[in-house]
Protein backbone atom coordinates (compact mmCIF):
# COMPACT_ATOMS: atom_id res chain seq x y z
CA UNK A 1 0.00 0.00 0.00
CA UNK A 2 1.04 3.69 -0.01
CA UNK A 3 3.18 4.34 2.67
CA UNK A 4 3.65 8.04 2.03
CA UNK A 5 0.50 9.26 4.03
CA UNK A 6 0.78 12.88 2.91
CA UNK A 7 -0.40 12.07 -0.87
CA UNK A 8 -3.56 10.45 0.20
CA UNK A 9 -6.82 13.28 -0.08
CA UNK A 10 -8.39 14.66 2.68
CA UNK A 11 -12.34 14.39 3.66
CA UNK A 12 -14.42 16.86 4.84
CA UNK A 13 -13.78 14.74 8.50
CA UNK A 14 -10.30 14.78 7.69
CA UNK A 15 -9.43 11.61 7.59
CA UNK A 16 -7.44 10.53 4.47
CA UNK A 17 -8.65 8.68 1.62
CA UNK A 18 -6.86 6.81 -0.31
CA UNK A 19 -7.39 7.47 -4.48
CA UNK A 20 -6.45 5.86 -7.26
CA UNK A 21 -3.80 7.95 -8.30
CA UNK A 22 -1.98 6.77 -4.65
CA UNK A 23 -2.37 3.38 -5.86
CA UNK A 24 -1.29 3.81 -9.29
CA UNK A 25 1.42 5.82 -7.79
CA UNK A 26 2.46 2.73 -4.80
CA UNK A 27 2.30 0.36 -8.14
CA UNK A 28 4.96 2.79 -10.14
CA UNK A 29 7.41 2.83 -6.57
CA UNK A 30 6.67 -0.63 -5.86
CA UNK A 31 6.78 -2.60 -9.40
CA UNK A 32 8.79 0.19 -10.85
CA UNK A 33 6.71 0.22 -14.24
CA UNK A 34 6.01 3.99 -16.21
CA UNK A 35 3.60 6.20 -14.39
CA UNK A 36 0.92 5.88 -17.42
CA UNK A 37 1.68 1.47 -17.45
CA UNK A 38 0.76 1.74 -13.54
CA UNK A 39 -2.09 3.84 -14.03
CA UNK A 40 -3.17 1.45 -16.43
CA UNK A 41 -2.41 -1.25 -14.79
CA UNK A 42 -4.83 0.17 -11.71
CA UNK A 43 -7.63 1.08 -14.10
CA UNK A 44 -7.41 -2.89 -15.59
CA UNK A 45 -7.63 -4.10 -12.60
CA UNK A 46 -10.52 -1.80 -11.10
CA UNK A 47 -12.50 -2.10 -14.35
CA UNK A 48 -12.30 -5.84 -14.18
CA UNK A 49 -13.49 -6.36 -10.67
CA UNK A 50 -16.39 -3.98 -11.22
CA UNK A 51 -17.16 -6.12 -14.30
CA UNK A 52 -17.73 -9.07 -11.84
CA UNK A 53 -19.97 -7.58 -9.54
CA UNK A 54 -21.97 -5.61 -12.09
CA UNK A 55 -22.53 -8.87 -13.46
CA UNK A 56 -24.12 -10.04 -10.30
CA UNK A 57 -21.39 -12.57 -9.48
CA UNK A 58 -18.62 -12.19 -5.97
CA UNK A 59 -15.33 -10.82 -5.72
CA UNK A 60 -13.20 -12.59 -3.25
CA UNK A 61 -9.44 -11.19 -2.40
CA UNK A 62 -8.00 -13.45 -0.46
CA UNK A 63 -6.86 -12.54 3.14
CA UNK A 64 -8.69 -9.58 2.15
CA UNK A 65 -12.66 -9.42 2.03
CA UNK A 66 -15.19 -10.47 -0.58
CA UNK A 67 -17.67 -8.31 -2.44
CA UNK A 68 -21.66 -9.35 -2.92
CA UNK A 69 -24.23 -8.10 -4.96
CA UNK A 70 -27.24 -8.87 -2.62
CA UNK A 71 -31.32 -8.45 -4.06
CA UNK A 72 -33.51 -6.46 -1.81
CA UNK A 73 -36.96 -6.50 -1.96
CA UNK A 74 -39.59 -4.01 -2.69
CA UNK A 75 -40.17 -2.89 1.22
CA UNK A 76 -42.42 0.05 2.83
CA UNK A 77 -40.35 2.69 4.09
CA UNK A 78 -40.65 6.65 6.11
CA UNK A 79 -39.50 9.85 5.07
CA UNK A 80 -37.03 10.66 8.65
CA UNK A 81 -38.54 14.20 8.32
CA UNK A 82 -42.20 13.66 7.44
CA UNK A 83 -43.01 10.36 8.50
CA UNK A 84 -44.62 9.81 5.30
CA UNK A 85 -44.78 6.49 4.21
CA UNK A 86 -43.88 5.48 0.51
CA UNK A 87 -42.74 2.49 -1.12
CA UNK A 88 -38.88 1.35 -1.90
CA UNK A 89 -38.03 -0.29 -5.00
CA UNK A 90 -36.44 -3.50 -5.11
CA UNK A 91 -32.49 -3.03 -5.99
CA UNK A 92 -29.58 -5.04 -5.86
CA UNK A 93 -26.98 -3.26 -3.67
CA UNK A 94 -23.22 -4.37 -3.31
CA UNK A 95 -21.95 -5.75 0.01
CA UNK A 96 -17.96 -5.93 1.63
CA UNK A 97 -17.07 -8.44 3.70
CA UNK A 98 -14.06 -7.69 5.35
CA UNK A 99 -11.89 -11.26 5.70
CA UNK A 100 -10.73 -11.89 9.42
CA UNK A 101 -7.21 -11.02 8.40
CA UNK A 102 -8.43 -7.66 7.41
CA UNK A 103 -10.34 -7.10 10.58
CA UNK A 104 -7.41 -8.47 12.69
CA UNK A 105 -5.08 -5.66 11.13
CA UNK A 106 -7.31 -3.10 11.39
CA UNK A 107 -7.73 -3.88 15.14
CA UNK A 108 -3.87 -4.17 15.99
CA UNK A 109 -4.05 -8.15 16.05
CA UNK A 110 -1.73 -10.58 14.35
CA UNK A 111 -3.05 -13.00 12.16
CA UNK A 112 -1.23 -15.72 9.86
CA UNK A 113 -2.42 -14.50 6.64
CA UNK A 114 -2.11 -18.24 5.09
CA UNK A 115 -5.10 -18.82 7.18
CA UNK A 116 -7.74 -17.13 4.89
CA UNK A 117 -11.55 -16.86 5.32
């Protein structure tokens, strides 16, 4: 990942987000392709797990987390600021499941990463 934390952008809560120029940028330091093969290389890559899940099927990264497309059903739901009741459309919405090695890390825990979800 990029280890330079100053090139990542800032949110409006100020916590930094991470952007695909900072990865095509920790692909050009780390694999030491050109700057336009590494962008490419990030856009590939991007473009061909969206593919997947458009298409309704998962995305699994190992020792990473897995994304779903998930159906929801037409439901009845309220307007927060009128209470006015109106109908939601069913939709298929996309899921992340973080793997237990990812939740591990991002708690401070040491995992073996050969021992995937």
């Amino acid at each position: 990942m990029v280890s330079d934390g100053n090139s990542h952008e800032k949110t409006n809560n100020g916590q930094r987000t991470l952007t695909r120029a900072d990865l095509a940028d920790a692909v050009y330091r780390a694999v030491g392709l050109s700057r336009a093969e590494s962008a490419a290389m990030v856009e590939t890559v991007l473009g061909e797990i969206s593919d997947v899940i458009a298409g309704g099927e998962t995305v699994k990264l190992s020792s990473f987390g897995s994304f779903l497309v998930r159906a929801k059903g037409e439901r009845l739901g309220r307007n927060p600021k009128t209470g006015v009741e109106a109908s939601i459309s069913p939709r298929r919405v996309i899921v992340f499941k973080a793997s237990h090695v990812l939740k591990a890390r991002v708690n401070g825990n040491a995992v073996d990463p050969d021992d995937e979800d």
